[in-house]
Protein backbone atom coordinates (compact mmCIF):
# COMPACT_ATOMS: atom_id res chain seq x y z
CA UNK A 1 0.00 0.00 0.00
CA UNK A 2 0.86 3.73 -0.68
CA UNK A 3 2.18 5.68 1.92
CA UNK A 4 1.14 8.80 3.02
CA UNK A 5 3.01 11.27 5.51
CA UNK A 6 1.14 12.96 7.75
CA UNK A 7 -2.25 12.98 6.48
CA UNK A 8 -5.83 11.05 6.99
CA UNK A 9 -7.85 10.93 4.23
CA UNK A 10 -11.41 9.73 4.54
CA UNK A 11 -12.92 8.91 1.26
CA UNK A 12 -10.03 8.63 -0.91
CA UNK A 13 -11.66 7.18 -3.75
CA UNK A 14 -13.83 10.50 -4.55
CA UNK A 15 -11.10 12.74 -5.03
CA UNK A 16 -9.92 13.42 -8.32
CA UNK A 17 -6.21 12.78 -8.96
CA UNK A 18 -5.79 15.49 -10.90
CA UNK A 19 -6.79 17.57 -7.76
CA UNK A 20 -3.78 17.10 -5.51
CA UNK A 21 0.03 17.77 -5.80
CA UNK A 22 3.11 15.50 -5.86
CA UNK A 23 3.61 15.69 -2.26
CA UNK A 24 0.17 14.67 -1.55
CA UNK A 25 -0.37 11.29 -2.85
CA UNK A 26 -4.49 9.81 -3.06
CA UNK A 27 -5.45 6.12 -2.57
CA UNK A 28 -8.60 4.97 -4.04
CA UNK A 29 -9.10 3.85 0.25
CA UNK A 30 -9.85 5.87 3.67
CA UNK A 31 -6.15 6.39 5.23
CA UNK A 32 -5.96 6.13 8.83
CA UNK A 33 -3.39 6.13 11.22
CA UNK A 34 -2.30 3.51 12.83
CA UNK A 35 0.65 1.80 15.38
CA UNK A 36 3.79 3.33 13.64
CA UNK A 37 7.03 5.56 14.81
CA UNK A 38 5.80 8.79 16.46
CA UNK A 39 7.36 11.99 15.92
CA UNK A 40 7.48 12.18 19.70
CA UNK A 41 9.33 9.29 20.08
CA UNK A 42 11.61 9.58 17.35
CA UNK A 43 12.59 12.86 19.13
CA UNK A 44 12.76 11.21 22.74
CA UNK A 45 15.56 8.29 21.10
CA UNK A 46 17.16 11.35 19.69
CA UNK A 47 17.21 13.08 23.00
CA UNK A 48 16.08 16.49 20.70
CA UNK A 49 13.54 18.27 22.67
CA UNK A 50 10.05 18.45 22.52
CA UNK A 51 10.15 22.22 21.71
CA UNK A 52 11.83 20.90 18.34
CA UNK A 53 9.02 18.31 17.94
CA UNK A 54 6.54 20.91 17.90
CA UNK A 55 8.96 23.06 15.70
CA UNK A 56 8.87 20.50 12.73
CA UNK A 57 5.11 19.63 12.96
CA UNK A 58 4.22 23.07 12.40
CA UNK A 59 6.59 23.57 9.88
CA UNK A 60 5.21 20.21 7.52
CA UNK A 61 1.93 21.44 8.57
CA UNK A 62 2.47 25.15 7.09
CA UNK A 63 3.91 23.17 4.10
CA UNK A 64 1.55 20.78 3.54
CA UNK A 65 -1.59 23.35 3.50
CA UNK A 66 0.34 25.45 1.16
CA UNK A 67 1.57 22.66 -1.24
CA UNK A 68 -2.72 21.56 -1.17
CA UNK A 69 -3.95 25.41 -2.02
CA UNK A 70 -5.55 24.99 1.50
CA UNK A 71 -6.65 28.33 2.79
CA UNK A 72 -7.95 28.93 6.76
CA UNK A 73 -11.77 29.84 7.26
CA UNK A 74 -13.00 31.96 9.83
CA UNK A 75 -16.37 31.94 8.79
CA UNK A 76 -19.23 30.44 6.27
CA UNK A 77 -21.14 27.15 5.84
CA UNK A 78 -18.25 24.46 7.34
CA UNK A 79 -16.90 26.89 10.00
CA UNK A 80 -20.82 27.57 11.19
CA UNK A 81 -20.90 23.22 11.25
CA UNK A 82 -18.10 22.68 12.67
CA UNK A 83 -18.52 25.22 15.19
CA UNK A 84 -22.05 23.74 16.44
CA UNK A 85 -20.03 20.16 16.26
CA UNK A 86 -17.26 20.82 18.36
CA UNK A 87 -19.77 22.31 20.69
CA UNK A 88 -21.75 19.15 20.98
CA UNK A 89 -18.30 17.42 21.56
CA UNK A 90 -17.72 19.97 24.32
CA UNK A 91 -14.35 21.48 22.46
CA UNK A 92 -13.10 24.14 21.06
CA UNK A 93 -13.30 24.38 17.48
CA UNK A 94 -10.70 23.10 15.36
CA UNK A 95 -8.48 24.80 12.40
CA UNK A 96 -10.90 24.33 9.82
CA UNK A 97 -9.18 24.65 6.06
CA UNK A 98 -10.91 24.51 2.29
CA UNK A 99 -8.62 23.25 -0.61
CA UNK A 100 -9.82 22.91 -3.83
CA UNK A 101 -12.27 21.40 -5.91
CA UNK A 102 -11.89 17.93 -3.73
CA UNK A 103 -14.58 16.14 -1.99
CA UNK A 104 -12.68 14.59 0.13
CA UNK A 105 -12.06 15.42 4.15
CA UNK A 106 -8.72 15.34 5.77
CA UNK A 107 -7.49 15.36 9.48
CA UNK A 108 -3.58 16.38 9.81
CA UNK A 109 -1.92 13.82 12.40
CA UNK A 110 -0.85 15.38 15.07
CA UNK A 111 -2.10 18.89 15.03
CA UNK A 112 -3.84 19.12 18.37
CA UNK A 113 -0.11 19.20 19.44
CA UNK A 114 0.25 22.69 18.36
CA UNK A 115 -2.35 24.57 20.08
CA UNK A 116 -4.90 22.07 21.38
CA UNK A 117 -7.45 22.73 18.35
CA UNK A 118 -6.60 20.38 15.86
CA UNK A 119 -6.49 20.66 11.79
CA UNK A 120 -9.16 19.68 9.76
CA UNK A 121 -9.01 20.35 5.52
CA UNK A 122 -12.39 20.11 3.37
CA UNK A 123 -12.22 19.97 -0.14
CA UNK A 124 -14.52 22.87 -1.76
CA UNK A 125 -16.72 20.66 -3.86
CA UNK A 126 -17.65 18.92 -0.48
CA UNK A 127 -18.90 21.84 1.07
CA UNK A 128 -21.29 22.26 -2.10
CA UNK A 129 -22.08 19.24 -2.53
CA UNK A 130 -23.29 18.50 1.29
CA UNK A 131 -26.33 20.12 2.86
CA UNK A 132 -25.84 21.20 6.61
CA UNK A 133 -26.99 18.01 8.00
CA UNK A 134 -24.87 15.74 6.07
CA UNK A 135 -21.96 18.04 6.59
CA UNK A 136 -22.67 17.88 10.04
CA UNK A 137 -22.12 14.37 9.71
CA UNK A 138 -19.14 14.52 7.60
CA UNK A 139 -17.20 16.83 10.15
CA UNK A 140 -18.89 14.75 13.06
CA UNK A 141 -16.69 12.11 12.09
CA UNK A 142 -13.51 14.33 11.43
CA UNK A 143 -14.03 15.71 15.03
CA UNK A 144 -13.99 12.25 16.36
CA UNK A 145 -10.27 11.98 15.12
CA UNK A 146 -9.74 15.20 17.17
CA UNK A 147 -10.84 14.57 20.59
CA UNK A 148 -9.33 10.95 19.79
CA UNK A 149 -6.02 11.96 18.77
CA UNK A 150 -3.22 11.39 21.20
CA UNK A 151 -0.50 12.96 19.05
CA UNK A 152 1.42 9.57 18.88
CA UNK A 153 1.72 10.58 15.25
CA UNK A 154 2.56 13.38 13.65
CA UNK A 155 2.33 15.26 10.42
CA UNK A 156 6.11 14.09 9.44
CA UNK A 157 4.66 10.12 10.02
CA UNK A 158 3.46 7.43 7.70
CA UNK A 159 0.10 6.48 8.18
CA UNK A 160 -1.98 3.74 7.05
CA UNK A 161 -5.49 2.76 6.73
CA UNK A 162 -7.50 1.29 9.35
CA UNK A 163 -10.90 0.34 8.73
CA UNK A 164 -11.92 -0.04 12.65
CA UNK A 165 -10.59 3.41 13.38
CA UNK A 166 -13.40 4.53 10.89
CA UNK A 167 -16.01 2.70 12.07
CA UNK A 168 -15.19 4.03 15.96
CA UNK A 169 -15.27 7.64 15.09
CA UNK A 170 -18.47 6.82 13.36
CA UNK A 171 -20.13 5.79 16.26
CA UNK A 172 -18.09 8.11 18.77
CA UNK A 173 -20.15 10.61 16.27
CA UNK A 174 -23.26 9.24 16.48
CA UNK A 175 -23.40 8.73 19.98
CA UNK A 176 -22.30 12.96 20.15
CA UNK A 177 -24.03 14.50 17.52
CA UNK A 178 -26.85 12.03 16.58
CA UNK A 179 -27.14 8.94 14.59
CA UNK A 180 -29.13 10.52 11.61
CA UNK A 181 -26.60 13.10 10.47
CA UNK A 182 -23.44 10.29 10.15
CA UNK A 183 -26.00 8.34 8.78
CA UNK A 184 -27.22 11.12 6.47
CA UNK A 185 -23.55 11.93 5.67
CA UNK A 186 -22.79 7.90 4.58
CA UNK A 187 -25.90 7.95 2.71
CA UNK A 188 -24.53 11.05 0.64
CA UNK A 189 -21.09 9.79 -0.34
CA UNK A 190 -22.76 6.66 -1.76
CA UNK A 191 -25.03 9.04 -3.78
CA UNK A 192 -21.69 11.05 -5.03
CA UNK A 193 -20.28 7.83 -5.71
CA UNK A 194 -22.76 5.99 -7.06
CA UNK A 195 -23.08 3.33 -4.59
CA UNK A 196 -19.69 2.41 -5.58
CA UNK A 197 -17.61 3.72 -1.85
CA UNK A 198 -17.44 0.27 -1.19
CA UNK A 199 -16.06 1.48 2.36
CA UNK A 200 -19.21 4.05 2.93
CA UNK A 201 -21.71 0.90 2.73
CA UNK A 202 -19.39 -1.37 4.81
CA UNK A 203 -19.57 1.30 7.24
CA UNK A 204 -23.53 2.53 7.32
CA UNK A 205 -24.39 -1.48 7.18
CA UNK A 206 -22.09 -1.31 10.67
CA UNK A 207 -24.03 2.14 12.29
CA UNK A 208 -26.92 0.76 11.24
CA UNK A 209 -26.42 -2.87 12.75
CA UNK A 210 -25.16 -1.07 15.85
CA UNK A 211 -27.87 1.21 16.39
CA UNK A 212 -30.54 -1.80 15.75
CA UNK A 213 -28.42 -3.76 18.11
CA UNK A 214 -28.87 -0.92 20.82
CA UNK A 215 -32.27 -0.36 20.44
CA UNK A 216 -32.85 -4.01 21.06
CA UNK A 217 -31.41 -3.85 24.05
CA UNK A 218 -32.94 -0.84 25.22
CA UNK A 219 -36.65 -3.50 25.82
């Protein structure tokens, strides 16, 4: 598999290639992170300080949102979302970034680190092509990788895909923000996709089996 520093994609295979530079390679997959070499403890075997460690993830971070055309939003459609999300999650709200064109959502390993807010990057199209709920759901799910993320990895890391991480900050979003809107948000990425995100079915089949499972259990 591909490997991709820094960065978690989440629907991979709806972003056109064409979209993204050389540094910033797509996989027709979600990309996750995973166990793998931290930054932090790279630094710690080094005996470099952590000052230094927080030194070189801002500096790939500055690159990478340059080298993606990613430009900070202070307000608008996905800033007004994410703000009422990261409310429901009790948080502050995150960096939120738009690139271009893309469709696609990305979380930058790592960057609660910086300034305890976190980094998320939607592509343009996505905030067009989502109503509010669905977005809600989308960036539901991205703020489930912030409140999750330890900073074991960092922007300067491979990461890899992992399928179960998914499916957790699905339901970590559902049980915050509602089921309907992650649900709603699924639902829409098959639409874009033509029921073809193999992964978006795999993983409304498992929100939906869950929630059935838990309102069985609620008699």
């Amino acid at each position: 598999m591909r490997r991709i520093p820094g960065l978690r994609f989440l629907f991979a295979a709806i972003v056109p290639l064409a979209t993204v530079t050389s540094t910033v390679r797509v996989l027709a997959t979600i990309v996750l992170l995973t166990g793998i070499l931290s930054a932090q403890e790279r630094v710690s075997a080094s005996g470099l300080s952590s000052t230094f460690n927080i030194q070189a993830q801002t500096a790939c971070e500055t690159k990478m949102l340059r080298e993606m055309g990613a430009r900070e939003v202070f307000s608008g459609k996905a800033y007004e979302v994410l703000t009422e999300v990261a409310q429901a999650y009790v948080r502050v709200t995150p960096h939120i970034y738009i690139f271009p064109r893309s469709l696609n959502s990305v979380y930058i390993a790592g960057s609660t680190a910086v300034d305890g807010r976190g980094k998320i990057v939607v592509g343009q199209q996505a905030v067009r092509q989502f109503d509010a709920f669905s977005l809600e759901g989308f960036l539901g799910h991205e703020m489930a990788h912030v409140v999750s993320d330890s900073a074991a990895q960092g922007c300067n890391d491979l990461i890899f895909r992992n399928p179960q991480m998914e499916a957790d900050a699905d339901a970590l979003a559902a049980r915050t923000i509602g089921t309907e809107p992650v649900e709603a948000f699924l639902q829409r990425v098959l639409a874009l996709t033509q029921g073809q995100n193999w992964d978006a079915k795999q993983r409304l089949e498992l929100l939906q089996s869950s929630q059935s499972n838990i309102g069985r259990g609620a008699f």
